[in-house]
Protein backbone atom coordinates (compact mmCIF):
# COMPACT_ATOMS: atom_id res chain seq x y z
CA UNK A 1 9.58 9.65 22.50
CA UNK A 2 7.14 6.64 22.81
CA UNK A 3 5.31 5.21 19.46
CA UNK A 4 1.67 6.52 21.03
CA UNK A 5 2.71 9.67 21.97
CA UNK A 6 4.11 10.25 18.20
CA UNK A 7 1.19 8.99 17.00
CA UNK A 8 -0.70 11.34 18.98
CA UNK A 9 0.80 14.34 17.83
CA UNK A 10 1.03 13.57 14.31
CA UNK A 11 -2.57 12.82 14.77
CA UNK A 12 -3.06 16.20 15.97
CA UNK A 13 -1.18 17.78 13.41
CA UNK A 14 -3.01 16.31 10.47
CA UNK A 15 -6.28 17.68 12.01
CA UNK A 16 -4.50 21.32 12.59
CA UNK A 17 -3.28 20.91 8.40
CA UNK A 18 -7.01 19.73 7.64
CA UNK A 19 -8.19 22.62 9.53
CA UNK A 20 -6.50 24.75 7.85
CA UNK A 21 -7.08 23.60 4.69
CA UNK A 22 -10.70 23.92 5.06
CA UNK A 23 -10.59 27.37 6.23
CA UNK A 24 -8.52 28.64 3.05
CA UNK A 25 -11.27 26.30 0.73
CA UNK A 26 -14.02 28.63 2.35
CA UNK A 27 -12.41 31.26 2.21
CA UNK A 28 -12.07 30.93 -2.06
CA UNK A 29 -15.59 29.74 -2.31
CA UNK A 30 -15.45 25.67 -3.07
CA UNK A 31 -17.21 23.30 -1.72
CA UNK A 32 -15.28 20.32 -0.80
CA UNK A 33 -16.95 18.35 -3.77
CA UNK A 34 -15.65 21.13 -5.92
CA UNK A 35 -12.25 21.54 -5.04
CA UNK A 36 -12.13 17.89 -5.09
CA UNK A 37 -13.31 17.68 -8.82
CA UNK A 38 -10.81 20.28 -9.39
CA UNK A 39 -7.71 18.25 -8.08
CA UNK A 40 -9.07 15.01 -9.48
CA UNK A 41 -9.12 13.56 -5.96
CA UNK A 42 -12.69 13.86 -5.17
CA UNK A 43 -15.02 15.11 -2.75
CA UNK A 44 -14.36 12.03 0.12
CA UNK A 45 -10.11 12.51 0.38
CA UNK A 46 -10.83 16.40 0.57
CA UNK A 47 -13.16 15.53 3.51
CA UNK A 48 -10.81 13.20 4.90
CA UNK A 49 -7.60 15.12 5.06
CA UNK A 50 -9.84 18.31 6.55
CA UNK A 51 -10.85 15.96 9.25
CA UNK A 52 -7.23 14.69 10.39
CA UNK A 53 -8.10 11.44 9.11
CA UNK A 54 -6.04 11.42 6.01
CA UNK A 55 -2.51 12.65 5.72
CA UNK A 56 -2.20 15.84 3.32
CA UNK A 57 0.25 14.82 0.33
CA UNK A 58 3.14 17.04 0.01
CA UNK A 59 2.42 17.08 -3.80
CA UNK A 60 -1.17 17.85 -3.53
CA UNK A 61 -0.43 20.46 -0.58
CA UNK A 62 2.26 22.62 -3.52
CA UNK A 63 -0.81 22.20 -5.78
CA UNK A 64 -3.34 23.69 -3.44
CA UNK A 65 -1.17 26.81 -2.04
CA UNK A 66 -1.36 27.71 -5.54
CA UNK A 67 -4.34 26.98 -6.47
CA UNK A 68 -6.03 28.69 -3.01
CA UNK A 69 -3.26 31.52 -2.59
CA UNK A 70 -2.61 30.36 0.61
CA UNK A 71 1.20 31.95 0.21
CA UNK A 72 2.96 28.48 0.83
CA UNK A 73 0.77 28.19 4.38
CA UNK A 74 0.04 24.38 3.43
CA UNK A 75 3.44 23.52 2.90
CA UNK A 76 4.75 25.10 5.49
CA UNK A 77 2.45 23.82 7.93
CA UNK A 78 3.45 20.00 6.37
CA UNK A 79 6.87 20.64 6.82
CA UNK A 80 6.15 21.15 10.95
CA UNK A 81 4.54 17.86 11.11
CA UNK A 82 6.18 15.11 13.88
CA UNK A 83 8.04 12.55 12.15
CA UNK A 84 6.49 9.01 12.57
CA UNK A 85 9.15 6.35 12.42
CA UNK A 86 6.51 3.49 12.41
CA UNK A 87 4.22 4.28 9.43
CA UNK A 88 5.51 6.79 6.82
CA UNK A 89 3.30 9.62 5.85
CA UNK A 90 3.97 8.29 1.87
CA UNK A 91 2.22 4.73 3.45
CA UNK A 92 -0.26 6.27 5.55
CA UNK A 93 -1.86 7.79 2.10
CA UNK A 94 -1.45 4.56 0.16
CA UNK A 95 -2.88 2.45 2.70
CA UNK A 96 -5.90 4.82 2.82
CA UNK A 97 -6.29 4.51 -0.72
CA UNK A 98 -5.94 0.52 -0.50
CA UNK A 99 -8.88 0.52 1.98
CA UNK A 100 -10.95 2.14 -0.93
CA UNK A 101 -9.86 0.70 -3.84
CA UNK A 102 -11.55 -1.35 -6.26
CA UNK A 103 -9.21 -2.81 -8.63
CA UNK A 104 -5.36 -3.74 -6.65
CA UNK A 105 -2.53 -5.31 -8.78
CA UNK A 106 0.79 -6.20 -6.87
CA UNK A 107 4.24 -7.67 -8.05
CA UNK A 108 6.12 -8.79 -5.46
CA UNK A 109 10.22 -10.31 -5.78
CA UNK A 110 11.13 -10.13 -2.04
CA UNK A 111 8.14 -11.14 0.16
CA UNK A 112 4.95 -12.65 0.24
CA UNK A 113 2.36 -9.24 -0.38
CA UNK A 114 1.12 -7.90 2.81
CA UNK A 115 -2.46 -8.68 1.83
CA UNK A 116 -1.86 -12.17 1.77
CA UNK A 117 0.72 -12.86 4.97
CA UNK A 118 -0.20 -14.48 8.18
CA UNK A 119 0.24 -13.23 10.96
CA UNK A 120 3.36 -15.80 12.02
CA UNK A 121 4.92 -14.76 8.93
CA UNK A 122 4.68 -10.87 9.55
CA UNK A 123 6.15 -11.59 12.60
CA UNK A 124 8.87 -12.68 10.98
CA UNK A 125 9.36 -10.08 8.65
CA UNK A 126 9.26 -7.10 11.00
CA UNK A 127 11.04 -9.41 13.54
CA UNK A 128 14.33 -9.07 10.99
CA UNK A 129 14.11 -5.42 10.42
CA UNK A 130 17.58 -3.87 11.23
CA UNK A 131 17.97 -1.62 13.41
CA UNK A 132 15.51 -3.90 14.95
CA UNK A 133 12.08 -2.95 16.48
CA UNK A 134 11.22 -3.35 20.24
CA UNK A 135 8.17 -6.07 20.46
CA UNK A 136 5.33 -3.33 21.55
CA UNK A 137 6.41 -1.74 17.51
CA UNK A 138 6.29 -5.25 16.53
CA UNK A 139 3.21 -6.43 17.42
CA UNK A 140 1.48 -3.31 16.55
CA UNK A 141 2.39 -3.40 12.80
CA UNK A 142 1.79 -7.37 13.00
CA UNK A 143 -1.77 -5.96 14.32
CA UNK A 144 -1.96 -3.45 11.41
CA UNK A 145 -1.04 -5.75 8.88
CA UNK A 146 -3.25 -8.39 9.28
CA UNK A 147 -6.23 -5.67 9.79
CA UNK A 148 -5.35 -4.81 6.31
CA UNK A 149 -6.57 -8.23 5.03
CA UNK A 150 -9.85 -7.13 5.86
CA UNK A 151 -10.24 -5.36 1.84
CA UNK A 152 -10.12 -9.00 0.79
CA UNK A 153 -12.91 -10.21 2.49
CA UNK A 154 -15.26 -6.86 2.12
CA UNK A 155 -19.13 -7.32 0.59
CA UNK A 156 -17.89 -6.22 -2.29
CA UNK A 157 -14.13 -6.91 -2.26
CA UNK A 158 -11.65 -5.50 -4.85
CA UNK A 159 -10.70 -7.50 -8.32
CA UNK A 160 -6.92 -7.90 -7.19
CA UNK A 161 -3.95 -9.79 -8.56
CA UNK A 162 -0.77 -10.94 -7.67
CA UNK A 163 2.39 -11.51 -9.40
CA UNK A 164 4.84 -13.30 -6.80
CA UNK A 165 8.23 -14.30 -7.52
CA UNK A 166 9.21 -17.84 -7.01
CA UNK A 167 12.13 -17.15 -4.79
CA UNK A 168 9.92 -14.81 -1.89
CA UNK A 169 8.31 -18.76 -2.12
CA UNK A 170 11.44 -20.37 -1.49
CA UNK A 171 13.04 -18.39 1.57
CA UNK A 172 11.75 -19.95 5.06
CA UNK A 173 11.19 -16.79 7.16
CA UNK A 174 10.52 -17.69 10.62
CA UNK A 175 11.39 -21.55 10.57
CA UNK A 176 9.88 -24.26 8.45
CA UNK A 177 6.40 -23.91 10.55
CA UNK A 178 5.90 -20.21 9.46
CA UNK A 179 6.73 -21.03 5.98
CA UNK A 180 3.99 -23.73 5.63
CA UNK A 181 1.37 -21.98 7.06
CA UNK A 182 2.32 -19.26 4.90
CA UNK A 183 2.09 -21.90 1.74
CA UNK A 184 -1.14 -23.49 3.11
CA UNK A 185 -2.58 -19.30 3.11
CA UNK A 186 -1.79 -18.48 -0.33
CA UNK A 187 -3.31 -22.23 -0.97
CA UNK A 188 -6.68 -21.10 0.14
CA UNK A 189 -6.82 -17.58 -0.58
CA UNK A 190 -5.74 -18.61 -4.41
CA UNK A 191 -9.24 -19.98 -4.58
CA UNK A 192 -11.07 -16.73 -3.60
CA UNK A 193 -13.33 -15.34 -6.23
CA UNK A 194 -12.18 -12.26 -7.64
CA UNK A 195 -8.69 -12.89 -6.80
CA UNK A 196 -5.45 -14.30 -9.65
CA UNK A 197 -2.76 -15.19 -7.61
CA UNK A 198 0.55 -16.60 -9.83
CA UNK A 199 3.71 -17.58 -9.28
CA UNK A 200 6.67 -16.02 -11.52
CA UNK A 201 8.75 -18.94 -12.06
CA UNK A 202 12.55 -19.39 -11.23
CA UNK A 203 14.93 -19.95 -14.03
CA UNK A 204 13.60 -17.39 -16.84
CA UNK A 205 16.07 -15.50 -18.94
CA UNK A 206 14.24 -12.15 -18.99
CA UNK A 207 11.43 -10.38 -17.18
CA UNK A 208 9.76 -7.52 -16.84
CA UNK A 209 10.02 -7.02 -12.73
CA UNK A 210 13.60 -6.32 -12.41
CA UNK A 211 13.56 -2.70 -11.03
CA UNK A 212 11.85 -4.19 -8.13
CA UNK A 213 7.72 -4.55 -6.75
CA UNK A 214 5.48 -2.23 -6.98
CA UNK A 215 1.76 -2.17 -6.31
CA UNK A 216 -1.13 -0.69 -8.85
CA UNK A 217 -4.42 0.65 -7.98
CA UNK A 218 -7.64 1.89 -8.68
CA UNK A 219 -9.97 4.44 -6.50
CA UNK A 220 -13.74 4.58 -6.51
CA UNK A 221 -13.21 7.77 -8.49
CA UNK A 222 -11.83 5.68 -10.89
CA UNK A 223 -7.89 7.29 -10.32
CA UNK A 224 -5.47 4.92 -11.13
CA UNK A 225 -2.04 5.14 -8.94
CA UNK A 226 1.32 2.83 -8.36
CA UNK A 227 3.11 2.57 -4.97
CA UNK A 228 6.27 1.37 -4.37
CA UNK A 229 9.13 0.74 -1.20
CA UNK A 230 13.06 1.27 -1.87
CA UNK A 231 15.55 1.00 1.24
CA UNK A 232 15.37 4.55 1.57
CA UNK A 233 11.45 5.14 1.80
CA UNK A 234 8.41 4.64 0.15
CA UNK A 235 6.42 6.79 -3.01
CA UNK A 236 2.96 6.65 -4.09
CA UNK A 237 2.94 7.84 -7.81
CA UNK A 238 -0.45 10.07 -9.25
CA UNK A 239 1.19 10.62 -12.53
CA UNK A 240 -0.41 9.19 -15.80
CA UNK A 241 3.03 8.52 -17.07
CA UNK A 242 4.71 6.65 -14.37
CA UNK A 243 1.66 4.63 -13.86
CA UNK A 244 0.85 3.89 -17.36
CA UNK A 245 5.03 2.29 -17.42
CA UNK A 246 3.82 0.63 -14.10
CA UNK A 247 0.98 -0.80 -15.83
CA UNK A 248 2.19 -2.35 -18.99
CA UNK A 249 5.28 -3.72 -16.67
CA UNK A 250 2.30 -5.62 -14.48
CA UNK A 251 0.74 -6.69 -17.92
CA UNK A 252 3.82 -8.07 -19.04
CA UNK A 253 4.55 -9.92 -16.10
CA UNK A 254 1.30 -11.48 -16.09
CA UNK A 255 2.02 -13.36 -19.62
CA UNK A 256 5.63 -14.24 -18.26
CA UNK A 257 3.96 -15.77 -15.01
CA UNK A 258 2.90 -19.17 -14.48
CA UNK A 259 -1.40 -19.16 -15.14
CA UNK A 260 -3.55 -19.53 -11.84
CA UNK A 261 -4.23 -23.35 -12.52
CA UNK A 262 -0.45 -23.80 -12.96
CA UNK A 263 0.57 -21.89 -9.69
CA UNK A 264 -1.90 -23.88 -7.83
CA UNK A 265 -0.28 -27.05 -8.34
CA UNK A 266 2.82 -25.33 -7.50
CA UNK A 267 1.75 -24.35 -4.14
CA UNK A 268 0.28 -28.30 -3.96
CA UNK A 269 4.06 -29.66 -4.36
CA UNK A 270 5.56 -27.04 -2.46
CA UNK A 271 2.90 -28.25 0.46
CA UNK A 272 3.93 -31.73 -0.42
CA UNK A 273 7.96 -31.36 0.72
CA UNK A 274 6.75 -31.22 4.58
């Protein structure tokens, strides 16, 4: 089955799982605002998922069948949903809450954060996936990815950081042109307001990202959540707990990183080996 017609009937399918979810919140007497309060989530992701726009999480969809006694119709109805090889349902949700969000921390040890890649060097990245994508996949996460840059530049854009380790600096995806212009990017967007970009240094005896990156964030509702990719799928994490070990891991980096000042003269000499 072709990419668009996938993404036509998952599309469809979140709006029959948003339907339904609205007619079981009716049904029990909440508003969306208040069912939203209820689950923490608030009024806009209720409105959102019972509009097709916003997957339903399989988490939240447990929580709800109880909460609604729908008899497990939410979760059954989620486990019907077309599979969509391109964008995950796990990275569907986080990238809708990314759009949103008004604080974004991310440690990275194997790439150069979406956010902040050009388009050559996405390329690159999805252009090495194995099994490998055909181009028409390619250039429509390329597309994708580079729309996401757009949180950056919003009227009022997020307070975001980054924690990148040295050696996703030091690998030349794509040839030695890719790489530059990937240097030259971080170069400029290191000098937006609002945004710490540092470099965590090759050669240290101890730090605090070895299980791998992970991304932190905040929600206009003030939710705080962690996301992170593993070779066998992605997981966006609600609970306090897991978050909170997320969090002082990203703090702890932060001290073991090199300081903004320092990791822009980094980027400077790394410009200067062309």
């Amino acid at each position: 089955m072709s990419t668009t017609r996938r993404s036509r009937r998952n599309a469809s399918a979140m709006k029959m799982v948003g339907a339904l979810l609205a007619l079981y919140r009716e049904a029990a007497g909440y508003t969306q605002k208040t069912l939203g309060e209820r689950f923490v989530v608030g009024e806009q992701q209720i409105a959102s998922i019972e509009q097709g726009r916003r997957p339903l999480k399989p988490d939240l969809a447990e929580q709800l069948d109880e909460f609604l006694q729908t008899k497990g119709a939410l979760t059954t109805a989620l486990s019907w949903m077309p599979e969509v090889d391109l964008v995950p349902m796990w990275a569907e949700e986080y990238l809708d809450r990314e759009r949103e969000a008004i604080t974004i921390s991310w440690y990275e040890s194997l790439l150069v954060p979406g956010l902040l890649q050009t388009e050559a060097y996405a390329r690159a990245i999805f252009g090495s996936r194995v099994p490998v994508y055909d181009e028409d996949e390619i250039e429509q996460l390329v597309a994708k990815r580079i729309e996401r840059r757009e949180v950056l530049h919003r009227k009022v854009p997020p307070t975001t950081s980054f924690v990148i380790w040295e050696a996703a600096l030091r690998d030349r995806l794509g040839g030695d042109e890719v790489y530059f212009e990937q240097v030259r990017h971080l170069r400029e967007y290191a000098d937006l307001p609002g945004l710490a970009l540092q470099i965590l240094p090759l050669g240290r005896t101890s730090h605090a990202g070895l299980n791998g990156p992970f991304i932190l964030l905040e929600t206009p509702e003030y939710q705080r959540l962690a996301y992170s990719e593993t070779q066998r799928g992605s997981q966006l994490i609600a609970d306090p707990d897991g978050v909170g070990i997320l969090t002082q891991k990203y703090a702890m980096l932060r001290t073991q990183a090199l300081n903004t000042e320092d990791t822009r003269d980094l980027l400077d000499r790394l410009l200067g080996e062309q």
